[in-house]
C-alpha atoms as a PDB file:
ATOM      1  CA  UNK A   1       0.000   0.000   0.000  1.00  0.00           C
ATOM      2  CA  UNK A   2       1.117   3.402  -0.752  1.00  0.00           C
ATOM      3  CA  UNK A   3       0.325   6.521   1.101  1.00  0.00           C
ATOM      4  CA  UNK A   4       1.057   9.964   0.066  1.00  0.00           C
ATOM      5  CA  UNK A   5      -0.626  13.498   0.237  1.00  0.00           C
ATOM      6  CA  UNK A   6      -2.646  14.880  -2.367  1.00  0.00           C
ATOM      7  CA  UNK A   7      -5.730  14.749  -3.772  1.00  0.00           C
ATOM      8  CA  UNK A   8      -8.005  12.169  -6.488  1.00  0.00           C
ATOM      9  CA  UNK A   9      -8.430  13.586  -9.732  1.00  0.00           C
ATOM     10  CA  UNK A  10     -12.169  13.180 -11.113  1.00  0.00           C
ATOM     11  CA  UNK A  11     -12.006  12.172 -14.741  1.00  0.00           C
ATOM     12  CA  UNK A  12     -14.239  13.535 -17.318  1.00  0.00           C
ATOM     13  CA  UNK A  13     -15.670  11.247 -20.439  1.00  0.00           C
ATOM     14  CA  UNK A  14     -16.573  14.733 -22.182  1.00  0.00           C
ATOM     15  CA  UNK A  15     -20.312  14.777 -20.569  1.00  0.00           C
ATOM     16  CA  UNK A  16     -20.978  16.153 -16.975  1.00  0.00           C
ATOM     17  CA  UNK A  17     -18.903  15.022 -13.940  1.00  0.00           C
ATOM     18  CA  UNK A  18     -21.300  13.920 -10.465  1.00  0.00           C
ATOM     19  CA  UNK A  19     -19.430  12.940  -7.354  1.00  0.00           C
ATOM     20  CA  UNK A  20     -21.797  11.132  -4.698  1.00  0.00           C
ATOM     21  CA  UNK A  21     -21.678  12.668  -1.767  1.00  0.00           C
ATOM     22  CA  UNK A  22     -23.235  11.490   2.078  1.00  0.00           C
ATOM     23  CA  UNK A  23     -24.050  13.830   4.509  1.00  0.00           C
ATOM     24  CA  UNK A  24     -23.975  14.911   7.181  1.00  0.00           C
ATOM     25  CA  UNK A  25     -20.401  15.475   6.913  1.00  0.00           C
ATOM     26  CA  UNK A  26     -17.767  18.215   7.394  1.00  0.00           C
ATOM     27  CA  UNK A  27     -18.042  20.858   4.110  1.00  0.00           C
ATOM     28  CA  UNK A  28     -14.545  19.264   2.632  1.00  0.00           C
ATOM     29  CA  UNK A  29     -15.835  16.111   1.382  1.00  0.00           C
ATOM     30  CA  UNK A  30     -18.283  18.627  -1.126  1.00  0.00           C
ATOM     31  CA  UNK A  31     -15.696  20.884  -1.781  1.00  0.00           C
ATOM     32  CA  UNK A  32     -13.082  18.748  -2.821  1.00  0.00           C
ATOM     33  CA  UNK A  33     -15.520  17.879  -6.096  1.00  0.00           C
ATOM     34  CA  UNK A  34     -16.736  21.365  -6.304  1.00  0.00           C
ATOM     35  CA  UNK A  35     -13.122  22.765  -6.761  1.00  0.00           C
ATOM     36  CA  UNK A  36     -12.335  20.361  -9.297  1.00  0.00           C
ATOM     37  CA  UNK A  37     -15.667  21.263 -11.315  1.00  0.00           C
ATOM     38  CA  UNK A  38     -17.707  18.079 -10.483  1.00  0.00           C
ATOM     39  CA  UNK A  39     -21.666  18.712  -9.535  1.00  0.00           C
ATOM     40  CA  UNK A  40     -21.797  17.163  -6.287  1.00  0.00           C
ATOM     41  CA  UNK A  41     -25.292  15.311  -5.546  1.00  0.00           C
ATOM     42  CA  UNK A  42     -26.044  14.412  -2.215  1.00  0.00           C
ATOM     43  CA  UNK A  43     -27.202  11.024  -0.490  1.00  0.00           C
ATOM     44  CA  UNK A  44     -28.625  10.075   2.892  1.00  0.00           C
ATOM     45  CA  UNK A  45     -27.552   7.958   5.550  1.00  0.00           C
ATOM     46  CA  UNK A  46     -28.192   5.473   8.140  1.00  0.00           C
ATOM     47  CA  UNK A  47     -30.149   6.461  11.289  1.00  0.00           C
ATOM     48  CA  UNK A  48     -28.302   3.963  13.271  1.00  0.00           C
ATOM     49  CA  UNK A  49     -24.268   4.656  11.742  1.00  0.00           C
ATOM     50  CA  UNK A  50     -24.788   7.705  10.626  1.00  0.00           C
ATOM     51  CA  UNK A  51     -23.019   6.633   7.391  1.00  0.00           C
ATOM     52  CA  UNK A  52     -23.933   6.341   3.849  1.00  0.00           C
ATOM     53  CA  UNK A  53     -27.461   4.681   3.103  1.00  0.00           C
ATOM     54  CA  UNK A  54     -26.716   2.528  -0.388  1.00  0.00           C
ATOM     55  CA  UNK A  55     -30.055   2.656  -1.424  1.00  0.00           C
ATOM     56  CA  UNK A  56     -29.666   6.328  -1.148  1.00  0.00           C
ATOM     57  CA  UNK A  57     -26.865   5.766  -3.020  1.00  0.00           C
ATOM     58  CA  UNK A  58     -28.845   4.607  -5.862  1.00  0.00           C
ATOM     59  CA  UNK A  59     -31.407   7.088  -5.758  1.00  0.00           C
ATOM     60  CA  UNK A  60     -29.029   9.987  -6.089  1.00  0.00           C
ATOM     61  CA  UNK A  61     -27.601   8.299  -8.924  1.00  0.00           C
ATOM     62  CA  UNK A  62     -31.478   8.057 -10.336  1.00  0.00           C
ATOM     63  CA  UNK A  63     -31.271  11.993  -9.414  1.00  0.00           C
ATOM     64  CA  UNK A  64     -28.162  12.503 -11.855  1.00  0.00           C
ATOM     65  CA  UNK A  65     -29.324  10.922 -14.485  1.00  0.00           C
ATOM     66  CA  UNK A  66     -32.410  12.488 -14.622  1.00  0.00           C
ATOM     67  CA  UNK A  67     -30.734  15.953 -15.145  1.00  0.00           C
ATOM     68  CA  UNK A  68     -28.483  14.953 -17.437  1.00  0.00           C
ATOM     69  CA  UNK A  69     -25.551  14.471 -15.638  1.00  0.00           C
ATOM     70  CA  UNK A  70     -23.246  11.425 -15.646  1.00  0.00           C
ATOM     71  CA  UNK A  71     -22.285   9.858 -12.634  1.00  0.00           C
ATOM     72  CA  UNK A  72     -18.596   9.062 -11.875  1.00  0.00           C
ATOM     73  CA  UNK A  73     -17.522   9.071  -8.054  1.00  0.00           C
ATOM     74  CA  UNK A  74     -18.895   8.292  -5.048  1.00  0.00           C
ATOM     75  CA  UNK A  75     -17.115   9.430  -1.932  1.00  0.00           C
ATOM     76  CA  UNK A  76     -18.568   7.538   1.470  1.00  0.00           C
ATOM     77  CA  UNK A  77     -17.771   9.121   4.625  1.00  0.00           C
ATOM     78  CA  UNK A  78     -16.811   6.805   7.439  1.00  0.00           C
ATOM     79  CA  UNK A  79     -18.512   9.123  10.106  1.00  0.00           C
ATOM     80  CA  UNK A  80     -17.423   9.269  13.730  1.00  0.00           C
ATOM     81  CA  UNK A  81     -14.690   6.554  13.465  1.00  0.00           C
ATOM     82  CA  UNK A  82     -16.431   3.557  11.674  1.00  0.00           C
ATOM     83  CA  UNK A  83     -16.168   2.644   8.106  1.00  0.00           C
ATOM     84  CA  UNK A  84     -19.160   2.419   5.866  1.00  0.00           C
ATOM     85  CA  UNK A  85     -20.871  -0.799   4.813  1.00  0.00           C
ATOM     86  CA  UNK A  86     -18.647  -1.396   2.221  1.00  0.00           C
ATOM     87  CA  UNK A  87     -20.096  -4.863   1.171  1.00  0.00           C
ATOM     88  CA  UNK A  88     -23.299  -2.777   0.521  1.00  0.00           C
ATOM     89  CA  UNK A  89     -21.704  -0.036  -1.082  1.00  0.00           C
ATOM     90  CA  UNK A  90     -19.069  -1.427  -3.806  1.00  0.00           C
ATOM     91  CA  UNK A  91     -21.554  -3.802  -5.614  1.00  0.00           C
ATOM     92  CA  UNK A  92     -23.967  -0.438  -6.203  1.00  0.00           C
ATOM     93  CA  UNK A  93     -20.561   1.389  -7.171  1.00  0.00           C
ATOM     94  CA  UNK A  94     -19.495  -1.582  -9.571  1.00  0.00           C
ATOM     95  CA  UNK A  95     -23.360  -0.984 -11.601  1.00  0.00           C
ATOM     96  CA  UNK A  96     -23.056   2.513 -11.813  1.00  0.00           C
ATOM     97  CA  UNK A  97     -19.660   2.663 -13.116  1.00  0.00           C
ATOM     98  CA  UNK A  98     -18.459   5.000  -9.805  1.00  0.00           C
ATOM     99  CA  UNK A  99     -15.484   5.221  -8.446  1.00  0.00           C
ATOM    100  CA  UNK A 100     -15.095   4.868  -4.822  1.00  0.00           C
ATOM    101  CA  UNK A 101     -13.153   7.684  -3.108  1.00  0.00           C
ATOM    102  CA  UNK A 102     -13.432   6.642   0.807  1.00  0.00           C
ATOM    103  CA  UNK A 103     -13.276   9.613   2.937  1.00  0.00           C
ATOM    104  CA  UNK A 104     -11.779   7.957   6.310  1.00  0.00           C
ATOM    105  CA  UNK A 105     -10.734  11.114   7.389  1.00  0.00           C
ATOM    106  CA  UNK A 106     -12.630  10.303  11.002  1.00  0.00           C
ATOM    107  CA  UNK A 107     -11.523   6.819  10.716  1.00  0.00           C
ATOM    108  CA  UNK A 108      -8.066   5.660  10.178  1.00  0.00           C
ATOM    109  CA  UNK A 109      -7.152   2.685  12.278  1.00  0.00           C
ATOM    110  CA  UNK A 110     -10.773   1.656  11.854  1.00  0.00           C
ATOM    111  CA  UNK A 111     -10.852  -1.858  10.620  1.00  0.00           C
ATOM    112  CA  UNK A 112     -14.233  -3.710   8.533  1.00  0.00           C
ATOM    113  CA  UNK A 113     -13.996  -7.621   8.476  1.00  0.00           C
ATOM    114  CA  UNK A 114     -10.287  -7.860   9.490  1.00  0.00           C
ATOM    115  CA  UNK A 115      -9.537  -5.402   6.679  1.00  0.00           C
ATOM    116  CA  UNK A 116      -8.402  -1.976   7.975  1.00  0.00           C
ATOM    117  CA  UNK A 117      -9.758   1.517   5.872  1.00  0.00           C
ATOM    118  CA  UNK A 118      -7.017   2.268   3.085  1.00  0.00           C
ATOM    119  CA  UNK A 119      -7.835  -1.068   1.489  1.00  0.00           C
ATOM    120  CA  UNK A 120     -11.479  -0.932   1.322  1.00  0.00           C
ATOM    121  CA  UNK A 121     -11.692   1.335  -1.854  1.00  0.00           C
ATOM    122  CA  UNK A 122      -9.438   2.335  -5.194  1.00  0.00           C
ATOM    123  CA  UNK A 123      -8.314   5.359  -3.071  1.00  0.00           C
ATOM    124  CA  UNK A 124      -8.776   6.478   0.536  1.00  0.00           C
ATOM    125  CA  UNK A 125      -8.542   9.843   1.787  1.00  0.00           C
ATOM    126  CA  UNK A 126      -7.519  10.402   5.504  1.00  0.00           C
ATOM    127  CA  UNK A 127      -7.085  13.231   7.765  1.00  0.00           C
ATOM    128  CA  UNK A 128      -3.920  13.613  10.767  1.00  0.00           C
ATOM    129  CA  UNK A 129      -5.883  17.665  11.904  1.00  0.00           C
ATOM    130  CA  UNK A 130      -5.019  16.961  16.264  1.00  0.00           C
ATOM    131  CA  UNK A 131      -8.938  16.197  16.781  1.00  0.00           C
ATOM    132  CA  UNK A 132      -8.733  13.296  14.714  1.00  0.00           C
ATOM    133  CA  UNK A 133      -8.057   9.955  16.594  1.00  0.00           C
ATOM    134  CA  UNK A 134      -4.426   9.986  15.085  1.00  0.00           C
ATOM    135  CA  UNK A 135      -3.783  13.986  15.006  1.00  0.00           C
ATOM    136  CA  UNK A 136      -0.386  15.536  14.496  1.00  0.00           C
ATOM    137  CA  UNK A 137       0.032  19.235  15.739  1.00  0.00           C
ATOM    138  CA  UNK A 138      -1.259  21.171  12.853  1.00  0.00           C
ATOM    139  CA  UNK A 139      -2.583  19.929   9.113  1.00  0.00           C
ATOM    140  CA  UNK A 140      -1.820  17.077   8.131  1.00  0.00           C
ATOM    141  CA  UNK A 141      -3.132  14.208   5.554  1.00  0.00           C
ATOM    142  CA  UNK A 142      -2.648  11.331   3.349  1.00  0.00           C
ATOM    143  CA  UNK A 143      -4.095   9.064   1.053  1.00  0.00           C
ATOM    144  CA  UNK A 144      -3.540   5.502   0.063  1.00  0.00           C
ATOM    145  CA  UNK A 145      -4.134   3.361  -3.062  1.00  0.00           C
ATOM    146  CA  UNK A 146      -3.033  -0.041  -4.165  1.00  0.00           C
ATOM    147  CA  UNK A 147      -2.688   1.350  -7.867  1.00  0.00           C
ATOM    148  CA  UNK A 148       0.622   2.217  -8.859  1.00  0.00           C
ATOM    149  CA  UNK A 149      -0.442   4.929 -11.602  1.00  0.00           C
ATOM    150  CA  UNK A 150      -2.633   6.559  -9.403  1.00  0.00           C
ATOM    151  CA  UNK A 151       0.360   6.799  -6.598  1.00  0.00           C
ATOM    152  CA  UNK A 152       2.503   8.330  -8.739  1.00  0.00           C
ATOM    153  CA  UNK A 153      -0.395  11.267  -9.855  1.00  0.00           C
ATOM    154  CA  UNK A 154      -0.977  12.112  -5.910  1.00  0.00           C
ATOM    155  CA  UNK A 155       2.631  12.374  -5.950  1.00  0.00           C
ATOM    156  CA  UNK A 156       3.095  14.475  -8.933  1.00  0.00           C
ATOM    157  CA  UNK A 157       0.111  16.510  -7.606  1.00  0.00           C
ATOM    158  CA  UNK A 158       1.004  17.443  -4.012  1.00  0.00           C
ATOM    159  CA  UNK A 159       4.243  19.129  -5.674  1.00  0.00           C
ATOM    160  CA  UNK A 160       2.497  21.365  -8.411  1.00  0.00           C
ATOM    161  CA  UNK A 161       1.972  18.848 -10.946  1.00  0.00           C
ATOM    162  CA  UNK A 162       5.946  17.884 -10.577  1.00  0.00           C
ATOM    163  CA  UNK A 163       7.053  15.527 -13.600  1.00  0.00           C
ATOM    164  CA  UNK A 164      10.657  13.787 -13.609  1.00  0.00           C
ATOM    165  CA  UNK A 165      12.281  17.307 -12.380  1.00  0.00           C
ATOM    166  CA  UNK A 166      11.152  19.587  -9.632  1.00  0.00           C
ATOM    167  CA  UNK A 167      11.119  21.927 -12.380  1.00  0.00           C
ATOM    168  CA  UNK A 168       8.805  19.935 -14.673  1.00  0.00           C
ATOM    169  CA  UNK A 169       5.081  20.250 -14.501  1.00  0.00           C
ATOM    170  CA  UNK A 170       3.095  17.541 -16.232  1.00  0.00           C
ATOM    171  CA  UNK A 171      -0.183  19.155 -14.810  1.00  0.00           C
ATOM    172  CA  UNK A 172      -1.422  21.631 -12.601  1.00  0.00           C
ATOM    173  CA  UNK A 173      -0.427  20.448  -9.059  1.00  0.00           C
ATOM    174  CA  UNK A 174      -0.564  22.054  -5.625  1.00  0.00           C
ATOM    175  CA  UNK A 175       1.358  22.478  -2.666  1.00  0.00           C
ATOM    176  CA  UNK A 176       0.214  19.132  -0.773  1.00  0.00           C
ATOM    177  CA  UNK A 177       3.520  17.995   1.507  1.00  0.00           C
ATOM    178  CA  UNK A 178       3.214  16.341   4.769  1.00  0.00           C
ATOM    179  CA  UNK A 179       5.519  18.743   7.143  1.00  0.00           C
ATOM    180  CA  UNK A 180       7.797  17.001   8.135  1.00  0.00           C
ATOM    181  CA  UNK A 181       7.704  18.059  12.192  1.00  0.00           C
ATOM    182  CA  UNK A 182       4.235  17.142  11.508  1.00  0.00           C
ATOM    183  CA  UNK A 183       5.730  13.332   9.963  1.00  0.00           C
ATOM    184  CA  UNK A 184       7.874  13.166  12.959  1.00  0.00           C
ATOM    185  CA  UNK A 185       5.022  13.982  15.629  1.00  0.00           C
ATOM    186  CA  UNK A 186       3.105  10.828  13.447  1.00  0.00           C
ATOM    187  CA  UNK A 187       5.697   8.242  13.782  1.00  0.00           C
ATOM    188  CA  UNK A 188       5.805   8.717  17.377  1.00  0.00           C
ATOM    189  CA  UNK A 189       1.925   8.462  18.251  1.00  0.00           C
ATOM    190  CA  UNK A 190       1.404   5.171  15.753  1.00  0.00           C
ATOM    191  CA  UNK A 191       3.681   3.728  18.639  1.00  0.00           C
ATOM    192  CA  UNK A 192       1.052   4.003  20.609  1.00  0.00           C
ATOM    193  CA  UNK A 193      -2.283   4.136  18.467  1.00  0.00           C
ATOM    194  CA  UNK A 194      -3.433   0.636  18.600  1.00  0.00           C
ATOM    195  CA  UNK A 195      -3.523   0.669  22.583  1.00  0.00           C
ATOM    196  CA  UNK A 196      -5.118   4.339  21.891  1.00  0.00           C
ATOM    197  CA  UNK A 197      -7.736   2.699  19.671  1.00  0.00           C
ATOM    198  CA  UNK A 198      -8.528   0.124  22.765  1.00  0.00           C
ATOM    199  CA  UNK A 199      -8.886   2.811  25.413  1.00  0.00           C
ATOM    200  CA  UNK A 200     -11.289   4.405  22.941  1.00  0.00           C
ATOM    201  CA  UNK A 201     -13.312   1.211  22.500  1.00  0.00           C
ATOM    202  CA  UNK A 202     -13.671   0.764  26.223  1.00  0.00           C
ATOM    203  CA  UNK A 203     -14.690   4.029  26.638  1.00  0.00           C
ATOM    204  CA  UNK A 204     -17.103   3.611  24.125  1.00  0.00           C
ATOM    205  CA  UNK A 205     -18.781   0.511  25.527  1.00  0.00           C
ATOM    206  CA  UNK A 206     -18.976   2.016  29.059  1.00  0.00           C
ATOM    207  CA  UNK A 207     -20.423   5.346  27.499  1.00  0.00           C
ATOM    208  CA  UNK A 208     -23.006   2.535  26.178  1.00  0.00           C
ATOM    209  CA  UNK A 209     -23.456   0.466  29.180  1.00  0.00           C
ATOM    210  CA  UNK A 210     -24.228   3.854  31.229  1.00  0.00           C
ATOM    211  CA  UNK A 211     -26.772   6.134  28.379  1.00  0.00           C
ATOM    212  CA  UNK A 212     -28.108   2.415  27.423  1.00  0.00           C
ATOM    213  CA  UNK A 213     -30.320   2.645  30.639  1.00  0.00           C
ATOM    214  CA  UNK A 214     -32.075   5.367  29.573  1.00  0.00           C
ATOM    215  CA  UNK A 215     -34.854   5.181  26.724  1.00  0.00           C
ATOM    216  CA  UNK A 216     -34.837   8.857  25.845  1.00  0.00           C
ATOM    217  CA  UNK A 217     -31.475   8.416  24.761  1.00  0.00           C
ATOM    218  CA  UNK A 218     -29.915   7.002  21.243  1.00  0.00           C
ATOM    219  CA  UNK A 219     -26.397   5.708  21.586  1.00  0.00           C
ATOM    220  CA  UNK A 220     -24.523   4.516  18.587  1.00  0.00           C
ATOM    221  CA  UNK A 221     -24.668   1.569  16.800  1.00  0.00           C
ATOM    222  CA  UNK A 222     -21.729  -0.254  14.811  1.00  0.00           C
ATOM    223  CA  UNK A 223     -22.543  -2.001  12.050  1.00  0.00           C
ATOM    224  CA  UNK A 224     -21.551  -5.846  12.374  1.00  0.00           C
ATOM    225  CA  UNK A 225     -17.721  -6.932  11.569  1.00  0.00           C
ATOM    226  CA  UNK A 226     -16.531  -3.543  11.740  1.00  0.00           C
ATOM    227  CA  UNK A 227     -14.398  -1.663  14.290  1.00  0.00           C
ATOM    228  CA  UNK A 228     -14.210   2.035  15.189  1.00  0.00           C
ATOM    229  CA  UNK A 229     -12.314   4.116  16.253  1.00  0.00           C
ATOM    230  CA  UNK A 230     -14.687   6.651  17.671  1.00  0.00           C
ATOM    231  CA  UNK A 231     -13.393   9.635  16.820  1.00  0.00           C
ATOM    232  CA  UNK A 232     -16.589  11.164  18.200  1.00  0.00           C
ATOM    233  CA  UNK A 233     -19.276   8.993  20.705  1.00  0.00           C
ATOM    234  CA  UNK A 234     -22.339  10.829  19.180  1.00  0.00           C
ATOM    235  CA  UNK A 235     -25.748  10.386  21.034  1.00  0.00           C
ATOM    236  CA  UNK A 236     -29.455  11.062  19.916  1.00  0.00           C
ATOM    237  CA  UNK A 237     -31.196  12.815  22.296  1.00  0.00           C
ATOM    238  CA  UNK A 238     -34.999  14.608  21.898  1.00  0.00           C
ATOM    239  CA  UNK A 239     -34.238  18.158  23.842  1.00  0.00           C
ATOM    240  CA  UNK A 240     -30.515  18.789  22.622  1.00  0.00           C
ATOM    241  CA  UNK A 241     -30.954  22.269  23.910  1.00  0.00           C
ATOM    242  CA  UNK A 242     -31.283  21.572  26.800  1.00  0.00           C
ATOM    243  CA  UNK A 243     -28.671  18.902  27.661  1.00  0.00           C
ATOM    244  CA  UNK A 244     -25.974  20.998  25.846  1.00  0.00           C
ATOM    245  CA  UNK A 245     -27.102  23.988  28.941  1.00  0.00           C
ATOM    246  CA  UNK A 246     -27.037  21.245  31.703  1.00  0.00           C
ATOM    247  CA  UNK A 247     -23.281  19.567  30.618  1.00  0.00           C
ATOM    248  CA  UNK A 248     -22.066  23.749  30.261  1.00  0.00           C
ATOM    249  CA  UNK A 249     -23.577  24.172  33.734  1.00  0.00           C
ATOM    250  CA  UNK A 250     -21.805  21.182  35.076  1.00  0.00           C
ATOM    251  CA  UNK A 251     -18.484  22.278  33.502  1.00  0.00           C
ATOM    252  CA  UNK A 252     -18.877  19.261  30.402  1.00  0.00           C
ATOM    253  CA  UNK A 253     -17.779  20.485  26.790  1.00  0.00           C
ATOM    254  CA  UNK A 254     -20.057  18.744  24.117  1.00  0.00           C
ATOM    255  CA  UNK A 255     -20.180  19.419  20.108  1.00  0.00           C
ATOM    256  CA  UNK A 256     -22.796  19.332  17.302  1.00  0.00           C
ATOM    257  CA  UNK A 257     -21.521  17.390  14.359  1.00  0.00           C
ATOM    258  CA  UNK A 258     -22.966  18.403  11.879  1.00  0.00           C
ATOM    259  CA  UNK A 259     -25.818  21.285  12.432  1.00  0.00           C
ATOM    260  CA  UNK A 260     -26.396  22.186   8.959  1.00  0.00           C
ATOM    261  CA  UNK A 261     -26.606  18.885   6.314  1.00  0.00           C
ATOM    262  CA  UNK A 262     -24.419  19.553   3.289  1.00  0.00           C
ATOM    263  CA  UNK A 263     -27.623  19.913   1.383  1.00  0.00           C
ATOM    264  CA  UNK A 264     -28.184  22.623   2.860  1.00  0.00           C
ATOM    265  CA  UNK A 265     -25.107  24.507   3.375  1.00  0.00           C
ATOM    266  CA  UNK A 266     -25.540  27.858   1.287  1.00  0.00           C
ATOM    267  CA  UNK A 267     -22.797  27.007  -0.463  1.00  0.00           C
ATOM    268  CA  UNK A 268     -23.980  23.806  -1.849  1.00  0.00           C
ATOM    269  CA  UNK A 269     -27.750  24.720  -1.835  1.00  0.00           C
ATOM    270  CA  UNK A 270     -28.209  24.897  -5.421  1.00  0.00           C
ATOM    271  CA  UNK A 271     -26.490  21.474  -5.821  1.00  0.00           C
ATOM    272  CA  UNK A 272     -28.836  18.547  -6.607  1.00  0.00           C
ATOM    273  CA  UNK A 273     -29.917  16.000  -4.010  1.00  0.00           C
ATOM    274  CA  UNK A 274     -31.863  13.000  -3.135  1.00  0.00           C
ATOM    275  CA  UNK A 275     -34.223  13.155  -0.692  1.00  0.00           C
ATOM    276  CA  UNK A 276     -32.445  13.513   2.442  1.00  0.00           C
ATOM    277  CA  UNK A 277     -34.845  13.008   5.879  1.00  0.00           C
ATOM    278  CA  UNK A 278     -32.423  11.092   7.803  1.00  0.00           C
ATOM    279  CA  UNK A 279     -29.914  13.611   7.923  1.00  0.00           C
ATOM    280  CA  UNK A 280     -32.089  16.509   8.247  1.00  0.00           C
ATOM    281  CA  UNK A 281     -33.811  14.928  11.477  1.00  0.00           C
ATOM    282  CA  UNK A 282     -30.054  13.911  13.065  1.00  0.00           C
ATOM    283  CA  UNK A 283     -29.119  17.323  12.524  1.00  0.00           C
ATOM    284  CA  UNK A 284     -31.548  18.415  15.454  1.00  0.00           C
ATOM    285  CA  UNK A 285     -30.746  15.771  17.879  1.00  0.00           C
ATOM    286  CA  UNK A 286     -27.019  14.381  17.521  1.00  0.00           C
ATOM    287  CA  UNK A 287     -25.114  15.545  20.396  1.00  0.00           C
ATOM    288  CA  UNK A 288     -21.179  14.116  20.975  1.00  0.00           C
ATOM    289  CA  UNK A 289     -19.919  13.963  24.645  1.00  0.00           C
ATOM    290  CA  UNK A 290     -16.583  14.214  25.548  1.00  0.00           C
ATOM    291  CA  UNK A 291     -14.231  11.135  23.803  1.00  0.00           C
ATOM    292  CA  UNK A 292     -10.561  10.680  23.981  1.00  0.00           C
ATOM    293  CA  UNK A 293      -8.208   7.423  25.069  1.00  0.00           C
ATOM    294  CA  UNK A 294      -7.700   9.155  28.613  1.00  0.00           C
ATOM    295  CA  UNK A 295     -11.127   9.851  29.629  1.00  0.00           C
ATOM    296  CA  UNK A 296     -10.515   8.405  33.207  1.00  0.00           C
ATOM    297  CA  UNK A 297     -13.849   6.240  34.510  1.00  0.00           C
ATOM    298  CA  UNK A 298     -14.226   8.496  37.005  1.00  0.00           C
ATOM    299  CA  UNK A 299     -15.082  11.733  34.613  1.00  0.00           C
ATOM    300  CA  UNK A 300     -16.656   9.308  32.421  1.00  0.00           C
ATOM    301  CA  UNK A 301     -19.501   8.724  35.557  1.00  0.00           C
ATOM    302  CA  UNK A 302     -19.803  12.163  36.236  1.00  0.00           C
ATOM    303  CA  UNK A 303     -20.297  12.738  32.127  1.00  0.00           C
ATOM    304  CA  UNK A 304     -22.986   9.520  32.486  1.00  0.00           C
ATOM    305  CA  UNK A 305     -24.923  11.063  35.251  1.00  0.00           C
ATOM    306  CA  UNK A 306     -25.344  14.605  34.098  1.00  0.00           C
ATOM    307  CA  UNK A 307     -26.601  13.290  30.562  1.00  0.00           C
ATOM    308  CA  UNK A 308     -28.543  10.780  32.648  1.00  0.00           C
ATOM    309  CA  UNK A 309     -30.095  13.989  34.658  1.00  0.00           C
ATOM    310  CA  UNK A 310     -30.933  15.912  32.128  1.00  0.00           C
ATOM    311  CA  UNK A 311     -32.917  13.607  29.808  1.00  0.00           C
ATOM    312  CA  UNK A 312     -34.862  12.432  33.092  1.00  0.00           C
END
């Protein structure tokens, strides 16, 4: 496996270019095919992983067609740590004639059926920003691909479209490196990632033995033979509101991710879409509570009883 920065090019077969998009997600997974002149059209997702939906999938392809356009990538978002359903997703991928760009940028060190994200997809797009579950101290990215000509594009790209000489431009690039205090600052956490990625999983099931009590309150679901890495631990809760006031008054930090649905973003409001009800109703209720691999139990209880308090 290979793993450089940079960025997937989308190709064009003369007509219209449609990336697939899932949401709710952070604005960059639209943007990246906005900048590069795709039409982005949006998909749902799951109630319960909060991750692409495929028959979504397929109806924003139905979308696409329907206005002309020509389908060509679909990007799935491994939300909150946990890959997609990828057994799901690739067969609808393989009809349509889509690429699969996986956005893992939540995600890396997340496995699905023994196989870890990176070799899930063609390409895999991941993200090293310090909230991520892997984070260096500033920027930071990478993506990976089995396919040597594709390698040696993200490689050309990230250094303005560099050919055989740094002073050779095959295309038009970017600026794309990895710093390399940032590199260094990586090599030293993966030391320690995997048993990062346990504490995280322990947390996460005590986080679900403690809200599980409680039936005004959603806690995550991952989907079967998959593993995350819970980059976020996002409940569902009916008065969000209202818990957010009672965790501030009780001195616990929580976060909204995302508010707004892509969809809806004014940005990407003129953008076509498939019907979208899933993520429009999670965007009123999600609510993440603190998550990180040192979360001591005993903060962990206090964060269990004041969400436990304020749902009643």
């Amino acid at each position: 496996m290979q793993s450089r920065d940079g960025v997937v090019p989308v190709g064009t077969d003369g007509g219209s270019k449609v990336v697939r998009l899932d949401l709710p997600t952070f604005t960059a997974t639209a943007e990246v095919a906005a900048l590069v002149g795709a039409t982005p059209v949006f998909a749902d997702v799951e109630e319960g992983s909060f991750n692409l939906d495929p028959e979504s999938l397929q109806r924003a392809c139905a979308t696409a067609r329907k206005l002309g356009l020509h389908p060509k990538v679909v990007i799935p978002v491994d939300l909150f740590g946990q890959p997609a359903d990828y057994d799901r997703i690739m067969p609808i991928a393989e009809a349509e004639g889509l690429f699969v760009l996986d956005d893992a940028a939540q995600a890396f060190g997340a496995t699905y059926k023994n196989r870890r994200l990176g070799a899930l997809a063609p390409a895999t797009a991941t993200s090293f920003f310090p909230a991520k579950p892997l984070g260096c101290y500033g920027d930071g990215g990478a993506c990976f691909t089995n396919d040597d000509g594709l390698a040696e594009i993200l490689r050309s790209l990230r250094m303005h479209g560099q050919g055989t000489d740094r002073y050779e431009h095959m295309r038009v690039g970017l600026n794309s490196r990895l710093d390399t205090i940032q590199a260094a600052v990586l090599i030293e956490k993966l030391k320690i990632f995997p048993d990062e990625i346990e504490a995280r999983e322990r947390i996460a099931r005590r986080y679900n033995a403690g809200l599980g009590k409680s039936n005004r309150i959603r806690i995550p679901s991952v989907i079967a033979s998959a593993q995350s890495v819970w980059a976020q631990y996002t409940i569902q809760v009916e008065d969000r509101t209202r818990l957010q006031a009672d965790l501030k008054d009780e001195g616990i930090p929580s976060a909204v991710y995302y508010p707004i649905p892509l969809g809806r973003q004014r940005a990407y409001a003129h953008f076509p879409s498939a019907p979208t009800p899933v993520s429009d109703g999670l965007s009123k209720t999600v609510v993440s509570l603190p998550m990180h691999p040192y979360l001591d139990e005993a903060t962990q209880d206090r964060i269990i009883a004041a969400v436990l308090k304020s749902v009643g």
